[in-house]
PDB file of N, CA and C in Angstrom:
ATOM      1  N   UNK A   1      28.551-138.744 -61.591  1.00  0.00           N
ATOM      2  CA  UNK A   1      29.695-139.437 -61.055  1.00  0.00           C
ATOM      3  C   UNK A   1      29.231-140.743 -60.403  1.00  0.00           C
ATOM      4  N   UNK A   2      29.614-141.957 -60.634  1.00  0.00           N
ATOM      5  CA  UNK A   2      29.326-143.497 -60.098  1.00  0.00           C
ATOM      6  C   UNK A   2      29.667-143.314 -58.610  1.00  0.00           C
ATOM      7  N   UNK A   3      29.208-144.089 -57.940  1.00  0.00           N
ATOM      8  CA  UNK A   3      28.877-144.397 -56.823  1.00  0.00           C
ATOM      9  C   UNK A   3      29.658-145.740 -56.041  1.00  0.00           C
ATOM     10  N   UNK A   4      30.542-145.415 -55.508  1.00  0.00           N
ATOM     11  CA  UNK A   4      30.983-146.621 -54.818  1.00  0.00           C
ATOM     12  C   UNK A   4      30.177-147.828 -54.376  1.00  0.00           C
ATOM     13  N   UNK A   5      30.639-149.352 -55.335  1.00  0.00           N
ATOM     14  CA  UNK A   5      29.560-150.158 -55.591  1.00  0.00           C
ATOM     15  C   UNK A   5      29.971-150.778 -53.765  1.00  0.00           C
ATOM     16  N   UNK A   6      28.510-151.135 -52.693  1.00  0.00           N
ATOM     17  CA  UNK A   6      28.549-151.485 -51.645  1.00  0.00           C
ATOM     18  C   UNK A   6      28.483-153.458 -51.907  1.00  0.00           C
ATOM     19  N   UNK A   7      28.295-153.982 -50.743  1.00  0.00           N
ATOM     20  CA  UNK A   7      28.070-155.589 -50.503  1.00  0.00           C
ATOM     21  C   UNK A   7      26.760-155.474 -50.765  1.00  0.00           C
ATOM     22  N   UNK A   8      25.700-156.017 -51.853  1.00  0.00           N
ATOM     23  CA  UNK A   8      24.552-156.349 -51.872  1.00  0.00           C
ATOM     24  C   UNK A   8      24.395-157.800 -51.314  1.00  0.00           C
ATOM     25  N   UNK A   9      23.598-157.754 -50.461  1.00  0.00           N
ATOM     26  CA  UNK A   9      22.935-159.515 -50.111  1.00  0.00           C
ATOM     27  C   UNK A   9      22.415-159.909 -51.097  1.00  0.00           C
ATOM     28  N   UNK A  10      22.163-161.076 -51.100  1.00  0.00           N
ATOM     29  CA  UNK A  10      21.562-162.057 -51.938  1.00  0.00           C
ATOM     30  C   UNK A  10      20.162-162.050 -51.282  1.00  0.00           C
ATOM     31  N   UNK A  11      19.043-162.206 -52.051  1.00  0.00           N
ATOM     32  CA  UNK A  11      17.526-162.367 -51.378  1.00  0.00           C
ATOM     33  C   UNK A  11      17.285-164.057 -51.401  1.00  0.00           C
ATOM     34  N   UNK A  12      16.975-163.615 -50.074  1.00  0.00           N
ATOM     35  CA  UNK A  12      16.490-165.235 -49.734  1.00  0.00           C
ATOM     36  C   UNK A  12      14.939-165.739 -49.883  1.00  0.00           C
ATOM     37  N   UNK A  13      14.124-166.729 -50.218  1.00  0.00           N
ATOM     38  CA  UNK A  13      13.008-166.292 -50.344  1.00  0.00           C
ATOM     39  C   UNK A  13      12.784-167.408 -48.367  1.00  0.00           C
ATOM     40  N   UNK A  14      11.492-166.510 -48.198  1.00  0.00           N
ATOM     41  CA  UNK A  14      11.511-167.083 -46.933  1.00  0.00           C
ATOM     42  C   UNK A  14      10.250-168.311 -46.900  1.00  0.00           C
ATOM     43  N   UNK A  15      10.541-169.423 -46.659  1.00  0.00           N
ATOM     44  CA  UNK A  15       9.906-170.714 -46.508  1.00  0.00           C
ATOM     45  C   UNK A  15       8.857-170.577 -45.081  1.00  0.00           C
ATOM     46  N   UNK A  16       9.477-170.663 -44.337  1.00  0.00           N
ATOM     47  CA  UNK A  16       8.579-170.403 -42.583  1.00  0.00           C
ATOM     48  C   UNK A  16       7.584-169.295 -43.027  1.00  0.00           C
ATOM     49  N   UNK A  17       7.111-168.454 -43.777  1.00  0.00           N
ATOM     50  CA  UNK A  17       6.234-167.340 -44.173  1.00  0.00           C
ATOM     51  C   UNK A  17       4.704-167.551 -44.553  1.00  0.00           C
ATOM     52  N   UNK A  18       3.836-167.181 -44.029  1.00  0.00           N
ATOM     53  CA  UNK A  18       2.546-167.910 -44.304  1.00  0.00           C
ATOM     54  C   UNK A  18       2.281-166.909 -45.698  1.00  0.00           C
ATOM     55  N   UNK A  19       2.266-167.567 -46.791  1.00  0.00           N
ATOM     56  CA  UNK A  19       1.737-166.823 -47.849  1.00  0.00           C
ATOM     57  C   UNK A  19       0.148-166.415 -47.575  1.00  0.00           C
ATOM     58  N   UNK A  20      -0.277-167.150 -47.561  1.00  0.00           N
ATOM     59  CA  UNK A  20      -1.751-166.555 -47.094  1.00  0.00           C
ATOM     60  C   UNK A  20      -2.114-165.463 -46.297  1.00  0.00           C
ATOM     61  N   UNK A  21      -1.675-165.561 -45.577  1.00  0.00           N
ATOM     62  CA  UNK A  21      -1.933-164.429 -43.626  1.00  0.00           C
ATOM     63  C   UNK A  21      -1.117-163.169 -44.862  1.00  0.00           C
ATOM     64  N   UNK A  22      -0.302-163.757 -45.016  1.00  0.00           N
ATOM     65  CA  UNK A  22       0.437-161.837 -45.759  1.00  0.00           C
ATOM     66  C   UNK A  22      -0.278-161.661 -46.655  1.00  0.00           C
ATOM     67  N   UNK A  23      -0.734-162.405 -47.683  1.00  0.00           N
ATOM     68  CA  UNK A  23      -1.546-161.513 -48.810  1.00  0.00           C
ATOM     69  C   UNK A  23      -2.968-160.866 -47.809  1.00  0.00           C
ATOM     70  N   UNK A  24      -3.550-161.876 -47.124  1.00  0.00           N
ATOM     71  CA  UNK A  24      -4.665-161.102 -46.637  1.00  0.00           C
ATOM     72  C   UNK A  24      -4.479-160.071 -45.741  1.00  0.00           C
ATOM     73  N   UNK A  25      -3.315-159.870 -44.680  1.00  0.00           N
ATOM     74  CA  UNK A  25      -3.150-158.670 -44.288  1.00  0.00           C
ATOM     75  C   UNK A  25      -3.034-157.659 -45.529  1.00  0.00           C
ATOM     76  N   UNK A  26      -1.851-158.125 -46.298  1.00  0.00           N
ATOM     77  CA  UNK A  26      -1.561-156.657 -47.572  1.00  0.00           C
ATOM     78  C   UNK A  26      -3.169-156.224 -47.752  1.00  0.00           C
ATOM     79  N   UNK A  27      -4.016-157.267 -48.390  1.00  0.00           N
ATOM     80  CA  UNK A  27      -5.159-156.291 -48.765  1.00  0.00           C
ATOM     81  C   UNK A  27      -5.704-155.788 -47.794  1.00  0.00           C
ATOM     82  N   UNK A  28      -5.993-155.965 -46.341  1.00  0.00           N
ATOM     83  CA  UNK A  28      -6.645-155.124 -45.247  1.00  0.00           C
ATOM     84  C   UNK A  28      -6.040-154.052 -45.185  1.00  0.00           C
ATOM     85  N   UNK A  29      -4.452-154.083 -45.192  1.00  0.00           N
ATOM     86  CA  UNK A  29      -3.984-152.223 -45.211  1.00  0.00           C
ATOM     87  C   UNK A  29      -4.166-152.130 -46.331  1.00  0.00           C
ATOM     88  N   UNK A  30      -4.301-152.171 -47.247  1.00  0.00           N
ATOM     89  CA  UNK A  30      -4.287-151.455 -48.464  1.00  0.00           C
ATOM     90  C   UNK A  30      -5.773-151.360 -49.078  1.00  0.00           C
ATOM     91  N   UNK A  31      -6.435-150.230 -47.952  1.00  0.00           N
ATOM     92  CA  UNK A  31      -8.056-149.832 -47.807  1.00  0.00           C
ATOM     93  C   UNK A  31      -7.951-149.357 -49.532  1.00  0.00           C
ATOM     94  N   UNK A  32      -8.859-149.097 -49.971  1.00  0.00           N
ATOM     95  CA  UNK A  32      -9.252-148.293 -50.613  1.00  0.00           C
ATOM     96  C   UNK A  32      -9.799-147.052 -50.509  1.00  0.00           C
ATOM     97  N   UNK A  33      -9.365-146.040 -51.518  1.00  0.00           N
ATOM     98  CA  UNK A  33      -9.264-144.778 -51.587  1.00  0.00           C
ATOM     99  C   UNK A  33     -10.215-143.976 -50.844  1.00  0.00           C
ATOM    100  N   UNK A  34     -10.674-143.376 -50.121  1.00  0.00           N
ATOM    101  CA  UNK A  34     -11.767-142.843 -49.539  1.00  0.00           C
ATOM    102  C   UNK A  34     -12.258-141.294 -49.786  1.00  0.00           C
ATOM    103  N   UNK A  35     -13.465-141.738 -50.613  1.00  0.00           N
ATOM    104  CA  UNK A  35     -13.907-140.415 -51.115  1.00  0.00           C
ATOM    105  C   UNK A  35     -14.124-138.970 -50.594  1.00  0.00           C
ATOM    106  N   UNK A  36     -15.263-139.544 -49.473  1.00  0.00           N
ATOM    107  CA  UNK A  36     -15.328-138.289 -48.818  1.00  0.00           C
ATOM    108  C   UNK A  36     -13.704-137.737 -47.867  1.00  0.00           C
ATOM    109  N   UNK A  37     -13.238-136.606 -48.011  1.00  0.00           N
ATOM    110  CA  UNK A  37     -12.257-135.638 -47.664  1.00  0.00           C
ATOM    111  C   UNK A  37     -12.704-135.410 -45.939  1.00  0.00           C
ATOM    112  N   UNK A  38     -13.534-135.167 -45.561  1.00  0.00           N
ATOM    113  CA  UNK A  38     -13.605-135.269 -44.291  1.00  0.00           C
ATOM    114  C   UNK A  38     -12.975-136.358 -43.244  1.00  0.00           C
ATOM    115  N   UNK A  39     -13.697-137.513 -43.778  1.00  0.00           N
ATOM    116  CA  UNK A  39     -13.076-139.080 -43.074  1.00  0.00           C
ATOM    117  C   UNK A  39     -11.887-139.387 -43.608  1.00  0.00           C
ATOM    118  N   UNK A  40     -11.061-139.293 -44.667  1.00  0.00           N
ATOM    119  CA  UNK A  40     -10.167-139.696 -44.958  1.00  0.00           C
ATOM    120  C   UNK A  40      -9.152-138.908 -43.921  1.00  0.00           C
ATOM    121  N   UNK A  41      -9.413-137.604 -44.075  1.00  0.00           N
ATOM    122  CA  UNK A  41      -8.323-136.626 -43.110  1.00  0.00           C
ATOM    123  C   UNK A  41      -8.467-137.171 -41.422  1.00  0.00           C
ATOM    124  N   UNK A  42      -9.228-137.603 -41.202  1.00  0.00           N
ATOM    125  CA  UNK A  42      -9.612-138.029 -39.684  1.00  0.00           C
ATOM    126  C   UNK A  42      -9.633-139.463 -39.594  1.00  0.00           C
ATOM    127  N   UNK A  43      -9.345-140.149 -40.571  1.00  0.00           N
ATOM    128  CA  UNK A  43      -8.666-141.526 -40.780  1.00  0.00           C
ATOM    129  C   UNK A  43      -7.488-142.098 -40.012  1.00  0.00           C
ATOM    130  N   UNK A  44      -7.632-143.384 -39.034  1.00  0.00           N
ATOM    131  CA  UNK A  44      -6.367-143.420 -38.184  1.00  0.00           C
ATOM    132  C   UNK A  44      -5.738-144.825 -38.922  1.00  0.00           C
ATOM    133  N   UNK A  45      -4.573-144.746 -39.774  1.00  0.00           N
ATOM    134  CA  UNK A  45      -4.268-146.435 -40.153  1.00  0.00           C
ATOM    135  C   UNK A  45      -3.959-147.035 -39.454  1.00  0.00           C
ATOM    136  N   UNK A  46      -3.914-146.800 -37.884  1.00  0.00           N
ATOM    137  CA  UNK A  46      -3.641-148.099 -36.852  1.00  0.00           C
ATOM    138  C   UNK A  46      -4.585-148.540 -36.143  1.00  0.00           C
ATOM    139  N   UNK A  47      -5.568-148.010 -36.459  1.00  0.00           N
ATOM    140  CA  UNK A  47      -7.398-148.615 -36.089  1.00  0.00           C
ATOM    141  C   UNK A  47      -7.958-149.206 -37.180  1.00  0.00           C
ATOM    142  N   UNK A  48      -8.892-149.949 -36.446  1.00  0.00           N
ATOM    143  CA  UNK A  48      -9.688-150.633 -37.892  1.00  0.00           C
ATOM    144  C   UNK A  48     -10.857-149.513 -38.110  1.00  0.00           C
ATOM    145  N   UNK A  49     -11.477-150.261 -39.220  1.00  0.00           N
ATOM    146  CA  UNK A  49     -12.290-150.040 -40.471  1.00  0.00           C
ATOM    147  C   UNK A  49     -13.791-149.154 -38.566  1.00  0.00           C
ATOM    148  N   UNK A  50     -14.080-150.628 -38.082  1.00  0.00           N
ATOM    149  CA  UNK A  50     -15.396-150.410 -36.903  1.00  0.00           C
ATOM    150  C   UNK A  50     -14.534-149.191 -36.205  1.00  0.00           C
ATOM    151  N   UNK A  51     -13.588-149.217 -35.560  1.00  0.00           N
ATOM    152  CA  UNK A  51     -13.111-148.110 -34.376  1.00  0.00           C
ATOM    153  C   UNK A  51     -13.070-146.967 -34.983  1.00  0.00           C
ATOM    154  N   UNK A  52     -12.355-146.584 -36.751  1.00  0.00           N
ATOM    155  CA  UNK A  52     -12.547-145.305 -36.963  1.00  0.00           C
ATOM    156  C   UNK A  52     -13.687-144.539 -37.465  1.00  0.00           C
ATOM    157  N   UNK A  53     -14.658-145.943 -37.723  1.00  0.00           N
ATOM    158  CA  UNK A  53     -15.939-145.037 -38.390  1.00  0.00           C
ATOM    159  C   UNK A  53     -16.368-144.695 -36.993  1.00  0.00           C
ATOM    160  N   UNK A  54     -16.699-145.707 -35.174  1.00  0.00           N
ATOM    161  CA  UNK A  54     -17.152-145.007 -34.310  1.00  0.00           C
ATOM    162  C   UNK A  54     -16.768-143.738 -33.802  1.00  0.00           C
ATOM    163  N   UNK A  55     -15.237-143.623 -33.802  1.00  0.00           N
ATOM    164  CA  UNK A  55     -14.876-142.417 -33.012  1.00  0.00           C
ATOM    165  C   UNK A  55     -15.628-141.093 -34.508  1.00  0.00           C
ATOM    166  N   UNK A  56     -15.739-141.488 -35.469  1.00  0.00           N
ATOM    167  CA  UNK A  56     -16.047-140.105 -36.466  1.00  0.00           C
ATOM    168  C   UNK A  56     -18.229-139.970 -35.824  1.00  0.00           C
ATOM    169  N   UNK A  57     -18.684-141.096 -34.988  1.00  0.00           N
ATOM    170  CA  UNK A  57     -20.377-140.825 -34.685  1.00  0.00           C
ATOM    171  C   UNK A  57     -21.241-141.641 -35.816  1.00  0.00           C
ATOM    172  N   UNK A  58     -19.976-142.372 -36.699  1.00  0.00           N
ATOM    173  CA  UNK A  58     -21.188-143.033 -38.028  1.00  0.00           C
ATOM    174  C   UNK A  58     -20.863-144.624 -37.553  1.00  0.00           C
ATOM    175  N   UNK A  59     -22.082-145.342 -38.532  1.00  0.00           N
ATOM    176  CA  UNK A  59     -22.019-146.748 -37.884  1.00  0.00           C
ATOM    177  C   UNK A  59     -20.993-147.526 -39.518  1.00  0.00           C
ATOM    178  N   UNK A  60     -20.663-148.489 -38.763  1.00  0.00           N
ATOM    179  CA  UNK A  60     -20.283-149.493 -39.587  1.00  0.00           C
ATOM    180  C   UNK A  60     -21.631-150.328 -40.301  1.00  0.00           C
ATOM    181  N   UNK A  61     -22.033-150.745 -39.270  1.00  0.00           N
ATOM    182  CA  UNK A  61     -23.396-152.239 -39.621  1.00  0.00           C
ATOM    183  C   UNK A  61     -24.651-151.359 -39.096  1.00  0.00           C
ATOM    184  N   UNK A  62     -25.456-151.281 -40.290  1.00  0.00           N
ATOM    185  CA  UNK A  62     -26.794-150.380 -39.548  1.00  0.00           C
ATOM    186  C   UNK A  62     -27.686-150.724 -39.007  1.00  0.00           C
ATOM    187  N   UNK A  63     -27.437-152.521 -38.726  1.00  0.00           N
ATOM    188  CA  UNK A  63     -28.410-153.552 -37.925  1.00  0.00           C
ATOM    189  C   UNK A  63     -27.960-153.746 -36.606  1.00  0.00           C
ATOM    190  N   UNK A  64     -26.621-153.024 -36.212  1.00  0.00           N
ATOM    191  CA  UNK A  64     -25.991-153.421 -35.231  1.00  0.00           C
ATOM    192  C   UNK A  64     -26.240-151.653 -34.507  1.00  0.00           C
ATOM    193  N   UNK A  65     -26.128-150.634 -35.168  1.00  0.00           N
ATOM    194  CA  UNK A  65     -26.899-149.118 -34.476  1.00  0.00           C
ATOM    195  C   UNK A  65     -28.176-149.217 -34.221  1.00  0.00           C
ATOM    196  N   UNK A  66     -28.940-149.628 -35.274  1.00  0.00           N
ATOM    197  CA  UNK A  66     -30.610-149.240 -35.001  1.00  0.00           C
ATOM    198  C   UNK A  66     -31.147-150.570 -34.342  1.00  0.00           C
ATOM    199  N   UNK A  67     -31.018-151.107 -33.107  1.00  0.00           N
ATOM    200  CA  UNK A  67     -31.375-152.659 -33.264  1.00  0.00           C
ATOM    201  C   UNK A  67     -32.758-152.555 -32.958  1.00  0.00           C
ATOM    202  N   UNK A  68     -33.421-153.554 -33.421  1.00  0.00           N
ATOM    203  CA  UNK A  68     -34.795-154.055 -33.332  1.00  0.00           C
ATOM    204  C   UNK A  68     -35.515-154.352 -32.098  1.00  0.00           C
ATOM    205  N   UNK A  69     -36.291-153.733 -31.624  1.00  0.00           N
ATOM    206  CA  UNK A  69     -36.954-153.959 -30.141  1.00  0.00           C
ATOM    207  C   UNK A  69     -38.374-155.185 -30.385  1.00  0.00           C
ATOM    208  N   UNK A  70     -37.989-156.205 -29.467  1.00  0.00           N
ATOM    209  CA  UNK A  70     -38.767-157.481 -30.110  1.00  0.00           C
ATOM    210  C   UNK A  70     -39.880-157.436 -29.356  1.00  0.00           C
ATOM    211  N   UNK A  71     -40.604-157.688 -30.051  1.00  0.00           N
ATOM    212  CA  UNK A  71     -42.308-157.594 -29.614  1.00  0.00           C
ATOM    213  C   UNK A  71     -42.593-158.439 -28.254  1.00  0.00           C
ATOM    214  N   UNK A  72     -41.897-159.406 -28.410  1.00  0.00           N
ATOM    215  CA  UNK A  72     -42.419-161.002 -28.308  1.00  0.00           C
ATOM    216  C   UNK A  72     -42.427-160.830 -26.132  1.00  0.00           C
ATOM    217  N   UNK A  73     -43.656-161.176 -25.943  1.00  0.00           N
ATOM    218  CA  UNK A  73     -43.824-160.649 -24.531  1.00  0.00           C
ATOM    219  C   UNK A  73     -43.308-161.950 -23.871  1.00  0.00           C
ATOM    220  N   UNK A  74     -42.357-161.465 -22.978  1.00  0.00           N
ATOM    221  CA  UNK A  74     -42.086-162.686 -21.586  1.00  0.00           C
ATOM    222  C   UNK A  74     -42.542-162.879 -20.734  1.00  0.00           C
ATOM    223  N   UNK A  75     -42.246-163.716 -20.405  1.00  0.00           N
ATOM    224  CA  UNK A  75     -42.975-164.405 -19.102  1.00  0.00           C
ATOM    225  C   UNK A  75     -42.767-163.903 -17.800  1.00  0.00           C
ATOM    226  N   UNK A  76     -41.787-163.250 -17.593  1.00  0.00           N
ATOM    227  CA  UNK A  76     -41.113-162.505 -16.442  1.00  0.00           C
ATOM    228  C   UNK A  76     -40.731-161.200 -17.664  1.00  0.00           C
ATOM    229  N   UNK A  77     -41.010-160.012 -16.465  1.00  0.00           N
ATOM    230  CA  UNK A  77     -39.930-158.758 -16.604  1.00  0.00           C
ATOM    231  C   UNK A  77     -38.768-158.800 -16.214  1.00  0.00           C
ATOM    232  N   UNK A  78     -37.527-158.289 -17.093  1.00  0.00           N
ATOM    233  CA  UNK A  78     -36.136-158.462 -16.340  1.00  0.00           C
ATOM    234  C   UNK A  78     -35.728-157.267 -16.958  1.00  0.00           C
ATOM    235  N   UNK A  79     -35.132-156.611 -16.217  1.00  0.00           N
ATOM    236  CA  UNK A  79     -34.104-155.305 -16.666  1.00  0.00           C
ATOM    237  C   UNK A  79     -33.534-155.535 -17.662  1.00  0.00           C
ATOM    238  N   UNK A  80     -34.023-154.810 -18.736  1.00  0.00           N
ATOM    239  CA  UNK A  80     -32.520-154.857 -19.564  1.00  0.00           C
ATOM    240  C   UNK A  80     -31.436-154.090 -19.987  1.00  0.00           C
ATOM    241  N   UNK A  81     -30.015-154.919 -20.256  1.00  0.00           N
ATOM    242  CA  UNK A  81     -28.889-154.026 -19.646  1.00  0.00           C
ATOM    243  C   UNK A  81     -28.782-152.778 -20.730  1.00  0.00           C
ATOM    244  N   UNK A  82     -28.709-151.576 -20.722  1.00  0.00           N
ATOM    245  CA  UNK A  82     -28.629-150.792 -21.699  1.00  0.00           C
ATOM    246  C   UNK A  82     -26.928-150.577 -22.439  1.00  0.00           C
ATOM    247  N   UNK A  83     -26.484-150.867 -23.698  1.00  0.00           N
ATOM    248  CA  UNK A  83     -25.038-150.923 -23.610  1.00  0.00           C
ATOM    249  C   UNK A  83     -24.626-149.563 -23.768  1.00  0.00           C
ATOM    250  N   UNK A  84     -23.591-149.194 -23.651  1.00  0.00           N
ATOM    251  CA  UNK A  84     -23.579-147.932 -22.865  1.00  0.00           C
ATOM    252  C   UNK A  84     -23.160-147.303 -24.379  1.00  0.00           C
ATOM    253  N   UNK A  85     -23.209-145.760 -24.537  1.00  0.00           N
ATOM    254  CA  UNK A  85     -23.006-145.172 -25.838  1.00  0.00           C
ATOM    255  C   UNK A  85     -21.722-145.158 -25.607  1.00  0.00           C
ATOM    256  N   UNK A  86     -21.171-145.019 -27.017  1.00  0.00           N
ATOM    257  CA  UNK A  86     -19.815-145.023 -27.333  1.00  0.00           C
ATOM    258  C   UNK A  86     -19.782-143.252 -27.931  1.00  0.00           C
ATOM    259  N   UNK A  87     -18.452-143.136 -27.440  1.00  0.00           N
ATOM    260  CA  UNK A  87     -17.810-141.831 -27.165  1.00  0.00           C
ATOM    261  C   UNK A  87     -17.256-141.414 -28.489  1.00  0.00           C
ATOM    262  N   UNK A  88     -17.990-140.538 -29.082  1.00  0.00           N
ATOM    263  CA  UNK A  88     -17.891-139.823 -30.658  1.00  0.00           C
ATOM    264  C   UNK A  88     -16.283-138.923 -30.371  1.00  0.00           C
ATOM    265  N   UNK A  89     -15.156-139.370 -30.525  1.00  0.00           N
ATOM    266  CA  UNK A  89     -13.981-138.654 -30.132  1.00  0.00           C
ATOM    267  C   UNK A  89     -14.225-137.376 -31.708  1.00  0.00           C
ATOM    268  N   UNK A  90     -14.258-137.511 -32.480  1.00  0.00           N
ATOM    269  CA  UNK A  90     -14.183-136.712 -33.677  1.00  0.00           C
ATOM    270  C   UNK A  90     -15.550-136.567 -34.239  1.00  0.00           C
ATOM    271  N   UNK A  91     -16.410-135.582 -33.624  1.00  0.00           N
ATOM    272  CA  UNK A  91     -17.526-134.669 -33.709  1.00  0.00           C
ATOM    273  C   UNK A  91     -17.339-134.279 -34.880  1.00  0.00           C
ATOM    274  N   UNK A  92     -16.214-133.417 -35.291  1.00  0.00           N
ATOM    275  CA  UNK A  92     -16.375-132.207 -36.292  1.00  0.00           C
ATOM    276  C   UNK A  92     -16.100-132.805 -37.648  1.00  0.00           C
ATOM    277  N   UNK A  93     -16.026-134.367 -37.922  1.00  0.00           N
ATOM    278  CA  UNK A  93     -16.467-134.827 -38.933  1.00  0.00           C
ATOM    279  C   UNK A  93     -18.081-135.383 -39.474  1.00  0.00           C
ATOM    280  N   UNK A  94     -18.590-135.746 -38.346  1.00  0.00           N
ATOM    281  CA  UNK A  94     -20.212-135.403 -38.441  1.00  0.00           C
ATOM    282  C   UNK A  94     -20.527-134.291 -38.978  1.00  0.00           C
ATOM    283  N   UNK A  95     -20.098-133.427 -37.966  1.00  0.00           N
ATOM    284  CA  UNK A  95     -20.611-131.897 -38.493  1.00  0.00           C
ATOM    285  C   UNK A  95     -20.608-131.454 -39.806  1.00  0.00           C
ATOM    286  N   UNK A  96     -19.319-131.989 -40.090  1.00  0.00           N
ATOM    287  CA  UNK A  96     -18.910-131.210 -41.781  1.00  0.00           C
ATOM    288  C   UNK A  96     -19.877-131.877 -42.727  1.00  0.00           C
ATOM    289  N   UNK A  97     -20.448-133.252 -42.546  1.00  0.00           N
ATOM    290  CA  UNK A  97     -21.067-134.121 -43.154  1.00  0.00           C
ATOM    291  C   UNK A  97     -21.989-133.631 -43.366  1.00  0.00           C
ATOM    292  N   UNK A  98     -22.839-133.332 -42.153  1.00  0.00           N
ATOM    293  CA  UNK A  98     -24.244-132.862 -41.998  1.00  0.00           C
ATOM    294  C   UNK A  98     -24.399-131.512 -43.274  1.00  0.00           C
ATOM    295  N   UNK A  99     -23.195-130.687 -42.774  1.00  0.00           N
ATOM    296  CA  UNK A  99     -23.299-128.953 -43.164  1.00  0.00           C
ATOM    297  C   UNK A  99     -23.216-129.599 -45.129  1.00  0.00           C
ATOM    298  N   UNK A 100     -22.358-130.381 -45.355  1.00  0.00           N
ATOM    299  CA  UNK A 100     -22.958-130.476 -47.223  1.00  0.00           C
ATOM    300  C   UNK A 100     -23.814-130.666 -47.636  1.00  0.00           C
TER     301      UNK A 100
END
């Protein structure tokens, strides 16, 4: 049975719209598929790519986890500041990682 035809608008195309900024957001949400089943399920789409790999205990940049302790001797000793560990909120995706 047909359907009582409603007021369709007309589409406007919008001028003020940065074509650019929207295509490059579209492709930032639109991650690609993620293999492993562990991280995908513990995947937050309103965090980025760095915040959800930290809260799962894995690194993004492996030059930026393991950093390099520099040889090179100074002239003065000065404390240095230790940056403080970041808080693994979702453990039990490590875990599952480890256990395959």
């Amino acid at each position: 049975m047909p359907k009582a035809k409603g007021k369709t608008r007309r589409q406007k195309f919008g001028y003020n719209v940065n074509r650019k900024r929207l295509n490059r957001n579209a492709r930032r949400k639109a991650a690609p598929r993620i293999q492993c089943s562990h991280i995908r399920h513990a995947w937050d789409q309103t965090k980025s790519v760095r915040q959800n790999l930290a809260e799962m205990g894995l690194a993004m940049d492996p030059n930026r986890a393991v950093p390099l302790i520099k040889r090179k001797v100074k002239a003065m000793e000065v404390d240095r500041e230790e940056r403080p560990k970041e808080l693994v909120r979702k453990p039990y995706v490590l875990n599952a990682i480890e256990a395959e």
